[in-house]
C-alpha atoms as a PDB file:
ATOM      1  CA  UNK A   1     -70.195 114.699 112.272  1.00  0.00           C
ATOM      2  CA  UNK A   2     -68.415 111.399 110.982  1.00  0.00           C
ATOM      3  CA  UNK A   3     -66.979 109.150 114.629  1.00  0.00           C
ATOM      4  CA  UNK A   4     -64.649 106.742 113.890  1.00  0.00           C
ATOM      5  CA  UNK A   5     -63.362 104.040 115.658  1.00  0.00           C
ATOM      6  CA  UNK A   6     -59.868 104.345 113.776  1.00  0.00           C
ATOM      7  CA  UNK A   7     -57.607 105.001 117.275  1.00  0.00           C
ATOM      8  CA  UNK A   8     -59.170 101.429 118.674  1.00  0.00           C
ATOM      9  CA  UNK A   9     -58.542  99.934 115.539  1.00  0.00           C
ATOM     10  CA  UNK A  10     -54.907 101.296 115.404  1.00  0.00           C
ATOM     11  CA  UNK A  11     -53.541 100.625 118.540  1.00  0.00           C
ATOM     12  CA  UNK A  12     -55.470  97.153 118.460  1.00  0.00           C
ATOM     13  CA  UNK A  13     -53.195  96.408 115.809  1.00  0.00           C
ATOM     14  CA  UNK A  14     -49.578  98.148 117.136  1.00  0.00           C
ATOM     15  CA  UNK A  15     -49.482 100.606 114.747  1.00  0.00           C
ATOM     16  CA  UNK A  16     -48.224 104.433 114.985  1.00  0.00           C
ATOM     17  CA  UNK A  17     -49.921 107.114 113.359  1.00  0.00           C
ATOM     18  CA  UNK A  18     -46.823 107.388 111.422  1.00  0.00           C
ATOM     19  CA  UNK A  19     -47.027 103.601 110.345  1.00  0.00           C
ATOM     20  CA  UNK A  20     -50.548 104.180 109.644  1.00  0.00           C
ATOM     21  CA  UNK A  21     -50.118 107.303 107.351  1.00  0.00           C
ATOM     22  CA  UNK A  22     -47.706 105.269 105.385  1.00  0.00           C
ATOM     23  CA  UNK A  23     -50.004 102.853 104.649  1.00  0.00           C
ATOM     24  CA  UNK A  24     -52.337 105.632 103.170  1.00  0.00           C
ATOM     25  CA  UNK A  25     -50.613 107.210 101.561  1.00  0.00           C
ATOM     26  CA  UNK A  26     -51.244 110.451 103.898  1.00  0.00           C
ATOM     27  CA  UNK A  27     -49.593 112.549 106.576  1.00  0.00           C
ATOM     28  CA  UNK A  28     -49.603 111.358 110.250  1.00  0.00           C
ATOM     29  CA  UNK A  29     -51.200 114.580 111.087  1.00  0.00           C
ATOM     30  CA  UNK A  30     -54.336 113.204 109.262  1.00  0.00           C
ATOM     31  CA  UNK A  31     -54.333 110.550 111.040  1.00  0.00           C
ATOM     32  CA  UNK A  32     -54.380 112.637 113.984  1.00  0.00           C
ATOM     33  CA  UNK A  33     -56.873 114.965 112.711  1.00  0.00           C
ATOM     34  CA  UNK A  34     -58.959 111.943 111.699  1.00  0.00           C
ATOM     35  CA  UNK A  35     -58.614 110.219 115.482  1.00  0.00           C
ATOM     36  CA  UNK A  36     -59.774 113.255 117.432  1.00  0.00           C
ATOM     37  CA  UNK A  37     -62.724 113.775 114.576  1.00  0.00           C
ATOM     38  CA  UNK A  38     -60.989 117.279 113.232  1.00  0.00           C
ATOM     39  CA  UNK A  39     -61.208 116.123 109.836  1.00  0.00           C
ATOM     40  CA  UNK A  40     -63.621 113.972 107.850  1.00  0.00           C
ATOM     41  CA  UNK A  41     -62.135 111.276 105.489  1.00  0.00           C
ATOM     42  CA  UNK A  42     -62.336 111.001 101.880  1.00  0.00           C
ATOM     43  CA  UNK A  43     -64.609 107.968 100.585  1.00  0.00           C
ATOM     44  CA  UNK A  44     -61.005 106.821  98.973  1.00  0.00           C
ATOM     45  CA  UNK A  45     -59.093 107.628 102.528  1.00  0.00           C
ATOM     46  CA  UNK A  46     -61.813 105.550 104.348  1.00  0.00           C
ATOM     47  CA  UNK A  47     -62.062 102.470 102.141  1.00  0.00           C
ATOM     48  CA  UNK A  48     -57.989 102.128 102.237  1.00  0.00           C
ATOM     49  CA  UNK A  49     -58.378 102.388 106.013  1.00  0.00           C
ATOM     50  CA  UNK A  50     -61.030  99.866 106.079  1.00  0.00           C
ATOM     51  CA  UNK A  51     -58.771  97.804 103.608  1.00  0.00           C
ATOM     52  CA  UNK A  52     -55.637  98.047 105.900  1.00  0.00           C
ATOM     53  CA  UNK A  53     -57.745  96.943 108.964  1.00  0.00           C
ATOM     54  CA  UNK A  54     -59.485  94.402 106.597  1.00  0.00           C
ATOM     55  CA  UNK A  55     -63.173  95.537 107.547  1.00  0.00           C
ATOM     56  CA  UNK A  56     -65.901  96.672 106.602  1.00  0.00           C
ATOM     57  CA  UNK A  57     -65.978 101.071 106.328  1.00  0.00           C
ATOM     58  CA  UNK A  58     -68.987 100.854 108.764  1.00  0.00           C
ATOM     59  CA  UNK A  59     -66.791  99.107 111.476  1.00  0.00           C
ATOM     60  CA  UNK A  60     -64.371 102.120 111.114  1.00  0.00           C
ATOM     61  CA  UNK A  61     -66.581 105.199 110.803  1.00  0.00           C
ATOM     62  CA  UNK A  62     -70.510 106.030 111.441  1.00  0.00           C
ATOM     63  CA  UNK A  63     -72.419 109.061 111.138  1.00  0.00           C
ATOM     64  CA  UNK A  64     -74.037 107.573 114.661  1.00  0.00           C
ATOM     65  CA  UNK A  65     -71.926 107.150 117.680  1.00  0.00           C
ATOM     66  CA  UNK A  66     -70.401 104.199 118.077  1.00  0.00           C
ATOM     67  CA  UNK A  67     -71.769 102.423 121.570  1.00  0.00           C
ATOM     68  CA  UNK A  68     -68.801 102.580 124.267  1.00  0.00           C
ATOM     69  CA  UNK A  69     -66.972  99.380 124.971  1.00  0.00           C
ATOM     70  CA  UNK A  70     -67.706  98.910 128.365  1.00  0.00           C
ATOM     71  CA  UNK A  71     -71.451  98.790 127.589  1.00  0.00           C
ATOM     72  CA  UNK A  72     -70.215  96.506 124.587  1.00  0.00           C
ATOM     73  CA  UNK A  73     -68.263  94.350 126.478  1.00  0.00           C
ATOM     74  CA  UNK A  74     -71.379  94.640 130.213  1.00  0.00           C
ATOM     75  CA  UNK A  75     -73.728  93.138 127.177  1.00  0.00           C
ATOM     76  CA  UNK A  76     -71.588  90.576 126.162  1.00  0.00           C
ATOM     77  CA  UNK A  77     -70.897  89.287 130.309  1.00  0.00           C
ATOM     78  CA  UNK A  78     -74.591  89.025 130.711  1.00  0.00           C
ATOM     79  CA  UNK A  79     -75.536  86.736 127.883  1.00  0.00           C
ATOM     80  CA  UNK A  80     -76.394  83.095 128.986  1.00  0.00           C
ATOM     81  CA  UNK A  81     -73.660  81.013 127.422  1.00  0.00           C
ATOM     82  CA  UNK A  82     -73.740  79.353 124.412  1.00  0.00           C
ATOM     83  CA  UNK A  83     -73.686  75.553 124.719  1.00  0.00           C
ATOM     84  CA  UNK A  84     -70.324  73.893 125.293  1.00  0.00           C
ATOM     85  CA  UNK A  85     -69.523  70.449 124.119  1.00  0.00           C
ATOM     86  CA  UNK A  86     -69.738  68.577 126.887  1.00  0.00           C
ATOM     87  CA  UNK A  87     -73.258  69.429 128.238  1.00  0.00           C
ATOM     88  CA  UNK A  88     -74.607  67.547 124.364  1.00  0.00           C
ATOM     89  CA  UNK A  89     -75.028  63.980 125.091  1.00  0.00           C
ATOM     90  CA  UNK A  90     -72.790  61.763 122.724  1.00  0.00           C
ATOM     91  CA  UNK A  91     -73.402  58.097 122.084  1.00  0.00           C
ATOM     92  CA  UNK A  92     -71.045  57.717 124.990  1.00  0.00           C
ATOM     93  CA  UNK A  93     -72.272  59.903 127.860  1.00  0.00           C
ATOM     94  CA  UNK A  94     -76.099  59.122 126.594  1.00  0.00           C
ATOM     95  CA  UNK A  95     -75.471  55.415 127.753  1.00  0.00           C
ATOM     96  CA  UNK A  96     -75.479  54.165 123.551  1.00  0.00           C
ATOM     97  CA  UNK A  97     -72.824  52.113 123.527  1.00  0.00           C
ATOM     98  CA  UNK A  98     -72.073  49.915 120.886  1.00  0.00           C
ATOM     99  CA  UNK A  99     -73.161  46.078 121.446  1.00  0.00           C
ATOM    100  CA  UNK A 100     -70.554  43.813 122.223  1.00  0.00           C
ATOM    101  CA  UNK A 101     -68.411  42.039 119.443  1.00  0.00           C
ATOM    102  CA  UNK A 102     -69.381  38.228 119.179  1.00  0.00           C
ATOM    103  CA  UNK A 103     -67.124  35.782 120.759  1.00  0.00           C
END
């Protein structure tokens, strides 16, 4: 079994199946068929998907199943945050300040 991430990908993006199919080159019933894993692409199908949604085919389809988005999304809320800007010291907040101009 091929799952595909193509209905997260569409909607993402505002598209109808119809719009979709157009795109294609195929019938919105594909697309259909595709979403709900009825029907297995074509290498050609999948790389013009991949092309439309300008990634990569693996982001689109996997013979694995794709890891839900909530567990995505629980992994991404626990991660210490990365650095921000103002917690690096600058020559300004690190007391360097540049000597005084002669007088």
């Amino acid at each position: 079994m091929i799952h595909n991430r193509l209905n997260l990908y569409r909607t993402e993006r505002g598209l109808s199946r119809k719009e979709l199919a157009e795109r294609v080159d195929v019938n919105p019933q594909t697309i259909g068929f595709l979403e709900r894993g009825d029907y297995n692409p074509s290498v050609e199908l999948a790389l013009r998907l991949a092309r439309v949604f300008e990634v990569p085919v693996e982001a689109l389809f996997s013979l694995d199943p794709f890891p839900s988005l909530s567990s995505q999304l629980a992994s991404v809320a626990v991660r210490p945050p990365a650095v921000s800007p103002l917690s690096v010291p600058t020559s300004l907040n690190a007391g360097i300040l540049p000597a005084p101009a002669a007088t």
